[in-house]
Protein backbone atom coordinates (compact mmCIF):
# COMPACT_ATOMS: atom_id res chain seq x y z
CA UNK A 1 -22.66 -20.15 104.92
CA UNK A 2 -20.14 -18.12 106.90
CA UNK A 3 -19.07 -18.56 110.62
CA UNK A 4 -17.69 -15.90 112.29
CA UNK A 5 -14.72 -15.73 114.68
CA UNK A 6 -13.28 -13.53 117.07
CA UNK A 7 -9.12 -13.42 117.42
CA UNK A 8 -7.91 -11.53 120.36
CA UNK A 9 -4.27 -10.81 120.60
CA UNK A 10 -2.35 -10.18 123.40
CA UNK A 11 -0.24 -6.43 123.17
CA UNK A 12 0.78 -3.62 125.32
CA UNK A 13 -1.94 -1.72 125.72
CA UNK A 14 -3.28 1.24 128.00
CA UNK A 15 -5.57 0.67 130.99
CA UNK A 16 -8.89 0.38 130.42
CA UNK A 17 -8.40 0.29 126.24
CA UNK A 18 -9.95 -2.51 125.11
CA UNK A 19 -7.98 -4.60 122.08
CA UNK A 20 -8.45 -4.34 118.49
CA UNK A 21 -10.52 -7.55 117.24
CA UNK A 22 -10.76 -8.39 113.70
CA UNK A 23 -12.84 -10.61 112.47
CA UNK A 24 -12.00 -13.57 110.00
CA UNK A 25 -14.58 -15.63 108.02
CA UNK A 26 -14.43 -19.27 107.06
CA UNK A 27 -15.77 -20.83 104.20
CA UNK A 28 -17.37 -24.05 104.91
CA UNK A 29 -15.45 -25.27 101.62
CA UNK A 30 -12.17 -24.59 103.58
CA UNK A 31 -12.99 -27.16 106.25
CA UNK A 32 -14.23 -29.86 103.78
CA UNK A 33 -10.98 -29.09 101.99
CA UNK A 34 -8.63 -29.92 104.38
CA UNK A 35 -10.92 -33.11 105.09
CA UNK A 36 -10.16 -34.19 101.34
CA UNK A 37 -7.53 -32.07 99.42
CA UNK A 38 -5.08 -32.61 101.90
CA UNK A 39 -3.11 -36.08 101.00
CA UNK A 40 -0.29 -37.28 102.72
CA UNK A 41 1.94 -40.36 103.87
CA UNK A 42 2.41 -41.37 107.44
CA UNK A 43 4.71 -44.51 108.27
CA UNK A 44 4.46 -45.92 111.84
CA UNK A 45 6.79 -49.01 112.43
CA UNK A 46 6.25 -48.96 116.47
CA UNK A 47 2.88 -48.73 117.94
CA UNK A 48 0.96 -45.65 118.72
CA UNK A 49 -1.68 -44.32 120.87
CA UNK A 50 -4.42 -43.66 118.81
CA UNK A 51 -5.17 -40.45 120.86
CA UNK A 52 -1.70 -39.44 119.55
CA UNK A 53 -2.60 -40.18 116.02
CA UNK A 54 -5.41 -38.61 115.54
CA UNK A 55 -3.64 -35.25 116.29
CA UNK A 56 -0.81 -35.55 114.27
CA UNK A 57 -3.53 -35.93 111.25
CA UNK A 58 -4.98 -32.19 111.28
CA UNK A 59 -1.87 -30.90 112.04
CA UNK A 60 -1.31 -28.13 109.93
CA UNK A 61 -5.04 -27.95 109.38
CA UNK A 62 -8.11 -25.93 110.11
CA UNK A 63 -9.62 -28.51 111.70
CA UNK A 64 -9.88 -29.67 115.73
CA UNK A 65 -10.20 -33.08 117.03
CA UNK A 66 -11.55 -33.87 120.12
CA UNK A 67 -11.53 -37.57 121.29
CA UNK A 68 -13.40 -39.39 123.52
CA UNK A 69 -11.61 -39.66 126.67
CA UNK A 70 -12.49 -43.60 126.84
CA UNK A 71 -10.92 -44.00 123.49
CA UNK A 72 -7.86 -46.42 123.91
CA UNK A 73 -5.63 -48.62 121.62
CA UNK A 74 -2.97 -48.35 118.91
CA UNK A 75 -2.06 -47.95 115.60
CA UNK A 76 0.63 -49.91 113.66
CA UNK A 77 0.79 -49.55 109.50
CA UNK A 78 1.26 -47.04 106.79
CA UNK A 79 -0.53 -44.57 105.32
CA UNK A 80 0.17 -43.33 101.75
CA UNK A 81 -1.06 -40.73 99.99
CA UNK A 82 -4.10 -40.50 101.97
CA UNK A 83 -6.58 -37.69 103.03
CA UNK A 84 -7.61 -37.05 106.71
CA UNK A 85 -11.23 -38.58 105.82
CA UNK A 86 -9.70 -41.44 104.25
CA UNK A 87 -7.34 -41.91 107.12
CA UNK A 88 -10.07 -41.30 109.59
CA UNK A 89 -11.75 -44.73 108.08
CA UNK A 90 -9.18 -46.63 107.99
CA UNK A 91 -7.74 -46.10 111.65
CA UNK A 92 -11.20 -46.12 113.12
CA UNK A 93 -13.47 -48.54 111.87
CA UNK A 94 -11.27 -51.59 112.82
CA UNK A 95 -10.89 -50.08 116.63
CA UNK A 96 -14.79 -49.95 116.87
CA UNK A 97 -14.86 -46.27 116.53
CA UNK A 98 -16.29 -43.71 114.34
CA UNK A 99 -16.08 -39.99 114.12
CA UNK A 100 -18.89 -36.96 113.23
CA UNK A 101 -17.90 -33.37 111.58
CA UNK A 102 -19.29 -30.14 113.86
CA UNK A 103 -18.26 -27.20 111.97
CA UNK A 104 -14.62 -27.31 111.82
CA UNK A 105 -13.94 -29.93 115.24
CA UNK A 106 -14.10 -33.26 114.30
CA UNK A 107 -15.56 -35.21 117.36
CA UNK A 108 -13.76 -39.31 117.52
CA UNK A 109 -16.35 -41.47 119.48
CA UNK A 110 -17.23 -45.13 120.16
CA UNK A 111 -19.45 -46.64 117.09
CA UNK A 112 -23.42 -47.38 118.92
CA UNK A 113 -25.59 -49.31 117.21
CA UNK A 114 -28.55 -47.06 115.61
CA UNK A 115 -32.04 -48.59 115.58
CA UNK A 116 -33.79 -47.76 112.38
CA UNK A 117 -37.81 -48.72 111.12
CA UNK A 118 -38.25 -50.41 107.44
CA UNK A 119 -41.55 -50.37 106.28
CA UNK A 120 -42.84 -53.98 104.84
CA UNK A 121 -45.97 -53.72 102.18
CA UNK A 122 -47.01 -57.13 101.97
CA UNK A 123 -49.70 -59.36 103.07
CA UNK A 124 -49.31 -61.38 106.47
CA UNK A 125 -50.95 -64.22 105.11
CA UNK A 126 -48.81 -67.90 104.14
CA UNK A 127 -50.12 -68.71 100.59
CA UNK A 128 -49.64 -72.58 99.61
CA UNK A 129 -50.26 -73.91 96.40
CA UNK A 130 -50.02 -77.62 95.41
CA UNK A 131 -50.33 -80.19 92.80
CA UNK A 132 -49.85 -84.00 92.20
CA UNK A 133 -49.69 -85.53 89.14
CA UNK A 134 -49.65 -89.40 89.11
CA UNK A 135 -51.43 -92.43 90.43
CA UNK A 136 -54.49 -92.88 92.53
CA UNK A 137 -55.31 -96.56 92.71
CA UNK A 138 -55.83 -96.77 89.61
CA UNK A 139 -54.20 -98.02 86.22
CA UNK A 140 -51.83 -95.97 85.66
CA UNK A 141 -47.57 -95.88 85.05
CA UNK A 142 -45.80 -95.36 88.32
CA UNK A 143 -44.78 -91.90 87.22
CA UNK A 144 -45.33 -89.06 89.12
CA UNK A 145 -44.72 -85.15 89.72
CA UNK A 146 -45.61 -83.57 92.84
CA UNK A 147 -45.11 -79.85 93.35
CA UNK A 148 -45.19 -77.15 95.77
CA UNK A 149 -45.17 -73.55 96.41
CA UNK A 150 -44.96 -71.91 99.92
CA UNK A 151 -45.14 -68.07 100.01
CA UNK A 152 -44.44 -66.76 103.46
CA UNK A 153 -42.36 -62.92 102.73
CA UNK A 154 -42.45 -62.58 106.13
CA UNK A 155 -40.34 -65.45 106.93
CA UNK A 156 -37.79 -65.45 104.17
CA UNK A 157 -37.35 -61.85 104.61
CA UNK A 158 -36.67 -62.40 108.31
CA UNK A 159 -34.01 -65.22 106.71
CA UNK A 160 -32.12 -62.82 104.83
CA UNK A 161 -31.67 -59.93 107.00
CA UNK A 162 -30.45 -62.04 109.44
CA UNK A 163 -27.58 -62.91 107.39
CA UNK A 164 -26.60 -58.99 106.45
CA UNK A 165 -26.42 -58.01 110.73
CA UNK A 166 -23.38 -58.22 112.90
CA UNK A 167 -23.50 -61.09 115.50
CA UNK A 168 -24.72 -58.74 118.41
CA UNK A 169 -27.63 -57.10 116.50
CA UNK A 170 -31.37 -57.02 116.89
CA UNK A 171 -34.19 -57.09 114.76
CA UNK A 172 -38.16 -57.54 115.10
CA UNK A 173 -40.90 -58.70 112.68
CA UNK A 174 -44.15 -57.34 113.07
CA UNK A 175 -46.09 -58.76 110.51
CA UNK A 176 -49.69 -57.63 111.53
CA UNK A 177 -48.11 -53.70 111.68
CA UNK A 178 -46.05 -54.50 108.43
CA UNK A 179 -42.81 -52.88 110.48
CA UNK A 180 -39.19 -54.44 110.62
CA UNK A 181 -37.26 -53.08 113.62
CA UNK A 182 -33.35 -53.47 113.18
CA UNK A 183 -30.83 -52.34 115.49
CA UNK A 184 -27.15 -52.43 114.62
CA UNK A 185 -24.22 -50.36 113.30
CA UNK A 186 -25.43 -47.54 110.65
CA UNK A 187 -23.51 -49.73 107.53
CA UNK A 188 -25.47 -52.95 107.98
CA UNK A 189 -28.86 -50.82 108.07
CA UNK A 190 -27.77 -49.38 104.99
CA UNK A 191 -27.25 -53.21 103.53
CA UNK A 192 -30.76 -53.92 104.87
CA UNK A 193 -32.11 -50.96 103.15
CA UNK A 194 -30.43 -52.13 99.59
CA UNK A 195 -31.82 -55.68 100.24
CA UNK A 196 -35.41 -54.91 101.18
CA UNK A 197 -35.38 -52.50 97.91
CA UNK A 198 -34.35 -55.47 96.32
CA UNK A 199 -36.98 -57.95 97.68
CA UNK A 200 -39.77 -55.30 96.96
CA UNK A 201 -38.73 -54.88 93.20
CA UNK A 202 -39.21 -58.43 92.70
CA UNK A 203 -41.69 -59.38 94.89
CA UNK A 204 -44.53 -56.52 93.60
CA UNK A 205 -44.30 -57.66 89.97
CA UNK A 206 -47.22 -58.51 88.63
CA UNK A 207 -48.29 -60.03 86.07
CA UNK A 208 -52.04 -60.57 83.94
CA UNK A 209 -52.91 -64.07 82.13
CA UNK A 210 -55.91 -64.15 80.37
CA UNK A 211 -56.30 -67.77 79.62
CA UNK A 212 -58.37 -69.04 76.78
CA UNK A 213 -59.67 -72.92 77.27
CA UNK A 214 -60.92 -73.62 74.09
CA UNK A 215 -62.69 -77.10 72.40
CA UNK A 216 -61.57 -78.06 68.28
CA UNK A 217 -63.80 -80.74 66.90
CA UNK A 218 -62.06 -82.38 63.84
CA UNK A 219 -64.46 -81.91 60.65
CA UNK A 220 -62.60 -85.45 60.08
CA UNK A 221 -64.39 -87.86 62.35
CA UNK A 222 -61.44 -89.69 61.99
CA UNK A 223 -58.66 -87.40 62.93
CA UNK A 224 -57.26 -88.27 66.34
CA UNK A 225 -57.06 -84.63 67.17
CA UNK A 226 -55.95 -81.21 65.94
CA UNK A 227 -52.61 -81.79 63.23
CA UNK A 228 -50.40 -79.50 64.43
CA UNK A 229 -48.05 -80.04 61.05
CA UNK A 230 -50.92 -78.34 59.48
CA UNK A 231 -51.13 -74.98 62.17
CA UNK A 232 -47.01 -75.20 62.15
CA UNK A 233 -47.22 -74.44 58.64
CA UNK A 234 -49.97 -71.42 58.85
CA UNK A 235 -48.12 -70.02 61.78
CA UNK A 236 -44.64 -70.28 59.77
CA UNK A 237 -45.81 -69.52 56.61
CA UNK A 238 -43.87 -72.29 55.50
CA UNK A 239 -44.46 -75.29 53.29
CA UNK A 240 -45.66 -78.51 55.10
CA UNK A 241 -41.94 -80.53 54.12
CA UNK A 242 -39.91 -77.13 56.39
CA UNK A 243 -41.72 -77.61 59.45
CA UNK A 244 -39.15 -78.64 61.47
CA UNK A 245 -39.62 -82.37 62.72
CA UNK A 246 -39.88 -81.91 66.40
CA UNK A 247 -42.62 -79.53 66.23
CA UNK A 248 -44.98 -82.03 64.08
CA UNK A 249 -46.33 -84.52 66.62
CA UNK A 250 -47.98 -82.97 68.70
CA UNK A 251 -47.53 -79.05 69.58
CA UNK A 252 -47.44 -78.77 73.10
CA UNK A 253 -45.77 -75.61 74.38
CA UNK A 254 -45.80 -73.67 71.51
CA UNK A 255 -45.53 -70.05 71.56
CA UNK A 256 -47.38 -67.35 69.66
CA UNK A 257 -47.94 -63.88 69.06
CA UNK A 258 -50.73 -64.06 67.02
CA UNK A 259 -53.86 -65.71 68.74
CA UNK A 260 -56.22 -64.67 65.97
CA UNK A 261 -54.13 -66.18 63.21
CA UNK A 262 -53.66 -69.19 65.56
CA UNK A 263 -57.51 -69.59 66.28
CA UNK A 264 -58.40 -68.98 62.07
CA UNK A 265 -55.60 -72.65 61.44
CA UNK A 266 -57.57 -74.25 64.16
CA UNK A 267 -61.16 -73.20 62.15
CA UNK A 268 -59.62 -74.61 59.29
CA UNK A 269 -59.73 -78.92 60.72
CA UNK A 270 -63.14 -77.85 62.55
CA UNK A 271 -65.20 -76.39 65.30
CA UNK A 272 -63.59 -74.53 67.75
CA UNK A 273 -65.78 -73.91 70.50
CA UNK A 274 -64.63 -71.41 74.11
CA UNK A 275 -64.53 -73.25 76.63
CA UNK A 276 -63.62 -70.73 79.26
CA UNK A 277 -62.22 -67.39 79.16
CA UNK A 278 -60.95 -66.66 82.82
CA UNK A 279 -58.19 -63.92 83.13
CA UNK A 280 -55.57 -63.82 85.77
CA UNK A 281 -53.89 -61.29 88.23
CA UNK A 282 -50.83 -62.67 90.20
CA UNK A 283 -47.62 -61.55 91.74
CA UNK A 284 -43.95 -63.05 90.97
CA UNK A 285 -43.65 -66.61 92.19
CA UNK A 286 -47.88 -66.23 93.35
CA UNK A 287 -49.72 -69.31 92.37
CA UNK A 288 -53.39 -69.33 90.28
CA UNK A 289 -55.35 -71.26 90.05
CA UNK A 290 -58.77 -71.73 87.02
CA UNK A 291 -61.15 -74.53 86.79
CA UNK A 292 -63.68 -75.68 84.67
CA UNK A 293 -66.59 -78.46 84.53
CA UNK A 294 -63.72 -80.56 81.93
CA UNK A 295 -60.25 -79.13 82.84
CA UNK A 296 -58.18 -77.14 85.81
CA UNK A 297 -54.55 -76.14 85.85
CA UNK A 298 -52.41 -73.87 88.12
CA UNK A 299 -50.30 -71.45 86.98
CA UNK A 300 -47.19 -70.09 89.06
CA UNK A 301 -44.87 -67.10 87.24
CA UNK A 302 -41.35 -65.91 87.96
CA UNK A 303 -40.81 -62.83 86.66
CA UNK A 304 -37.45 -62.25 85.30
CA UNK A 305 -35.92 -58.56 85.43
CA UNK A 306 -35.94 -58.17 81.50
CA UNK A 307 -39.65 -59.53 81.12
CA UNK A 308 -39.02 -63.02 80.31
CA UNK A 309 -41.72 -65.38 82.19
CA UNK A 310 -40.94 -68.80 83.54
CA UNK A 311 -44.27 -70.49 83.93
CA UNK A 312 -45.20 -73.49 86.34
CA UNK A 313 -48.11 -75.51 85.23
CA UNK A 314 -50.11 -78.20 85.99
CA UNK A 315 -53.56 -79.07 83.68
CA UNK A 316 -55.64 -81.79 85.03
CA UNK A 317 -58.17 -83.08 82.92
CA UNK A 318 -61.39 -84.34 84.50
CA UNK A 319 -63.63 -85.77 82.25
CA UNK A 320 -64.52 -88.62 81.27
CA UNK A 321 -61.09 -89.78 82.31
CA UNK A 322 -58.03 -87.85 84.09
CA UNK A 323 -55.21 -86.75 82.08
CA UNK A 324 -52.41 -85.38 83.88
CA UNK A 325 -49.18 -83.27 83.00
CA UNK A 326 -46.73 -81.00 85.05
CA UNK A 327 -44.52 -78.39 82.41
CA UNK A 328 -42.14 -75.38 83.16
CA UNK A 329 -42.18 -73.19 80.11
CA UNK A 330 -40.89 -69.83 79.10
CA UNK A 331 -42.63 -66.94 77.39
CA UNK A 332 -41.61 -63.00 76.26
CA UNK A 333 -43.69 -60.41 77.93
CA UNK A 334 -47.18 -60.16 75.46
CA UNK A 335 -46.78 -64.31 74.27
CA UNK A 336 -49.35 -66.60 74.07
CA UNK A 337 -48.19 -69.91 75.15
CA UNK A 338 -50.17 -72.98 73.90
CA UNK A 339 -50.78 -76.40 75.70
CA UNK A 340 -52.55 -79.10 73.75
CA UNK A 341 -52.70 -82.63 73.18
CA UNK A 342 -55.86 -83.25 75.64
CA UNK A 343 -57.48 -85.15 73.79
CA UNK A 344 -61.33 -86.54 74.90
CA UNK A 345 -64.31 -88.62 73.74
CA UNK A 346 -67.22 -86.91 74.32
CA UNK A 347 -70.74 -88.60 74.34
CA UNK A 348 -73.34 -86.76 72.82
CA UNK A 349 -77.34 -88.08 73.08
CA UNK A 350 -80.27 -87.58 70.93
CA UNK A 351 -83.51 -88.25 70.48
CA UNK A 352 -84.23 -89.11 67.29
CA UNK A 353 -86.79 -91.87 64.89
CA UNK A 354 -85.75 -95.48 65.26
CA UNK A 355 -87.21 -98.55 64.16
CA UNK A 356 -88.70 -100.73 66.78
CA UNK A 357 -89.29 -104.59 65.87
CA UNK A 358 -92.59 -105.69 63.89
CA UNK A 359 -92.28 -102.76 61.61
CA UNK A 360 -93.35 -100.27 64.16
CA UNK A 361 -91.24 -96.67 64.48
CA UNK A 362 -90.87 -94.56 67.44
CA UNK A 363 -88.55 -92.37 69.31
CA UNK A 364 -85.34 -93.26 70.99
CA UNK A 365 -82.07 -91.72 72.33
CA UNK A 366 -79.27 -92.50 69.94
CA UNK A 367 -75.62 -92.12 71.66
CA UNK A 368 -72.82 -90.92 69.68
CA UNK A 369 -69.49 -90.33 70.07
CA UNK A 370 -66.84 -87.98 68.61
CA UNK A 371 -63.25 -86.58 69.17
CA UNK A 372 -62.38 -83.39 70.34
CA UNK A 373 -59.42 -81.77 71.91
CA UNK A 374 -58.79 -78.88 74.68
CA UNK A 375 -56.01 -76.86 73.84
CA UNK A 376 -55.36 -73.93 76.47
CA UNK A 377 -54.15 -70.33 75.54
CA UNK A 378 -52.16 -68.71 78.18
CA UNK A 379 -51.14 -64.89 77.29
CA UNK A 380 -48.84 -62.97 79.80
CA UNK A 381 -48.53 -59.42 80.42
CA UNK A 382 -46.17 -58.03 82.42
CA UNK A 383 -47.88 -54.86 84.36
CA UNK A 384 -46.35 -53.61 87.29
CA UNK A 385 -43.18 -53.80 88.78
CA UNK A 386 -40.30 -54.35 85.54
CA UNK A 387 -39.09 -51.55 83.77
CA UNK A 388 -39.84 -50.75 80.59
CA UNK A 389 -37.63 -52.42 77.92
């Protein structure tokens, strides 16, 4: 782009002639040049005007400054080996001023606030999720866990761009248009564009949990429940005597990558029967909930920028007695985390032949009862909103 300009010069000349004008052209590059190629030192020991400043910097320059005639104050410091736009920041910005390029005249004005519109692509709904886990009249320890999650964006994004806005700024929520309104100086609208780029990275991850609730009879009528020395060891492929010895109790939070091996080590001690097979959708820090006719948990996420899931849960079993527990665990993107140790009696009736004083036989419903354990698969996926690792 070239901008043309026309020189006249004063000369002796004949009446009536007009002058000779030649005609010079001006690379924009030129002007943007002597706004940053330009360095030099300026040392000012006494106070002065501003106004007076700001000439002496594109002296010897291409460029003209024009300053707003309400533009007071003064300047006391030193400038080294500086460029006009880096002196133009540092003089103006603490005086409350600012300046704009037109071609090659640099206008100096007061800084206004600008009023910008941030678009805000969530819900307007508050989401609560809750759970208790301890007494209720009855027998039970006096140990308890009670959690809760509140989900209002709205609100805590109102929190946090208050904090980024000068004292005299403005800003507007309308959550039923999904608009924020902002009005301050053009800087702190750039820091709430950064943060609300931030908040929607993190808030629009998503995640998918397919949960498996699933039922292991022992073939042992015996066994208490499932040994879990016995699926550490077909997991591992170790020998019984290397499992280590935390993990042989009782393995509750274990993690897996391999649900068909783990479900073939379960087969082995007895019947494993699905329970439920529910599957999840939920966004970070977005509670869900699954329930069953024997067992219901909740299941929070926080989704962690490299994939890594921190899981809030809280299984309640129902039947024929309440078992309780409240657990934070964390999972890779694609594990299979596994909660056991529910343990249950359940009462199955029959009719069958029985013998019925005086010698006489007949029918009768014979009540039996046998052990069996819920263990619950949880597999995340992250699908939305991480990159790709």
């Amino acid at each position: 782009m070239f901008i043309v300009f026309a020189l006249a010069f004063q000369a002796a000349q004949r009446p009536g002639q007009m002058p000779a004008l030649p005609l010079t052209q001006l690379d924009d590059r030129v002007l943007a040049g002597d706004l940053d190629n330009r360095a030099f030192t300026l040392t000012f020991a006494q106070p002065v005007p501003v106004r007076d400043l700001l000439l002496l910097l594109v002296r010897g320059t291409t460029l003209s400054i024009i300053p707003d005639p309400a533009i007071t104050g003064a300047f006391i410091g030193e400038l080294k080996n500086v460029t006009v736009r880096q002196s133009l920041g540092l003089i103006l910005r603490p005086l409350g001023l600012d300046y704009a390029l037109d071609g090659s005249v640099v206008r100096v004005f007061r800084r206004q606030p600008q009023t910008r519109m941030f678009d805000l692509n969530y819900i307007a709904t508050e989401r609560v999720g809750a759970s208790a886990v301890g007494g209720d009249g009855g027998p039970r320890t006096s140990a308890s866990v009670t959690s809760s999650t509140k989900s209002d964006v709205f609100e805590d994004l109102a929190k946090g761009v208050r904090g980024l806005l000068t004292e005299h700024a403005t800003f507007n929520v309308d959550r039923k248009a999904g608009l924020l309104q902002v009005t301050d100086f053009p800087e702190r609208l750039e820091r709430v564009s950064l943060y609300l780029d931030a908040v929607q990275d993190r808030v629009q991850r998503q995640v998918q949990i397919d949960a498996r609730v699933i039922e292991v009879e022992p073939t042992d009528a015996k066994a208490p429940g499932v040994d879990w020395t016995t699926v550490a060891r077909k997991m591992n492929g170790a020998a019984t005597a290397d499992v280590p010895v935390a993990t042989r109790p009782t393995m509750n939070g274990l993690r897996v990558t391999d649900v068909a091996k783990l479900l073939a080590a379960l087969g082995e001690q007895g019947a494993v029967t699905m329970v439920a097979n529910p599957r999840l959708l939920t966004l970070n820090n977005e509670p869900g909930i699954v329930r069953t006719e024997t067992i219901s948990f909740t299941v929070t996420p926080q989704i962690s920028g490299d994939s890594v899931l921190t899981l809030s849960l809280t299984p309640i079993l129902t039947s024929p007695v309440v078992i309780e527990s409240d657990m934070l665990a964390r999972i890779a993107d694609g594990e299979t985390l596994v909660l056991s140790g529910f343990t249950r009696d359940r009462e199955i009736k029959e009719r069958k032949a029985v013998g019925i004083s005086g010698g006489w036989f007949g029918r009768g419903t014979v009540v039996t009862h046998k052990r069996v354990e819920l263990v619950i698969l949880l597999t995340a996926k992250v699908i939305a909103g991480v990159a790709a690792q």
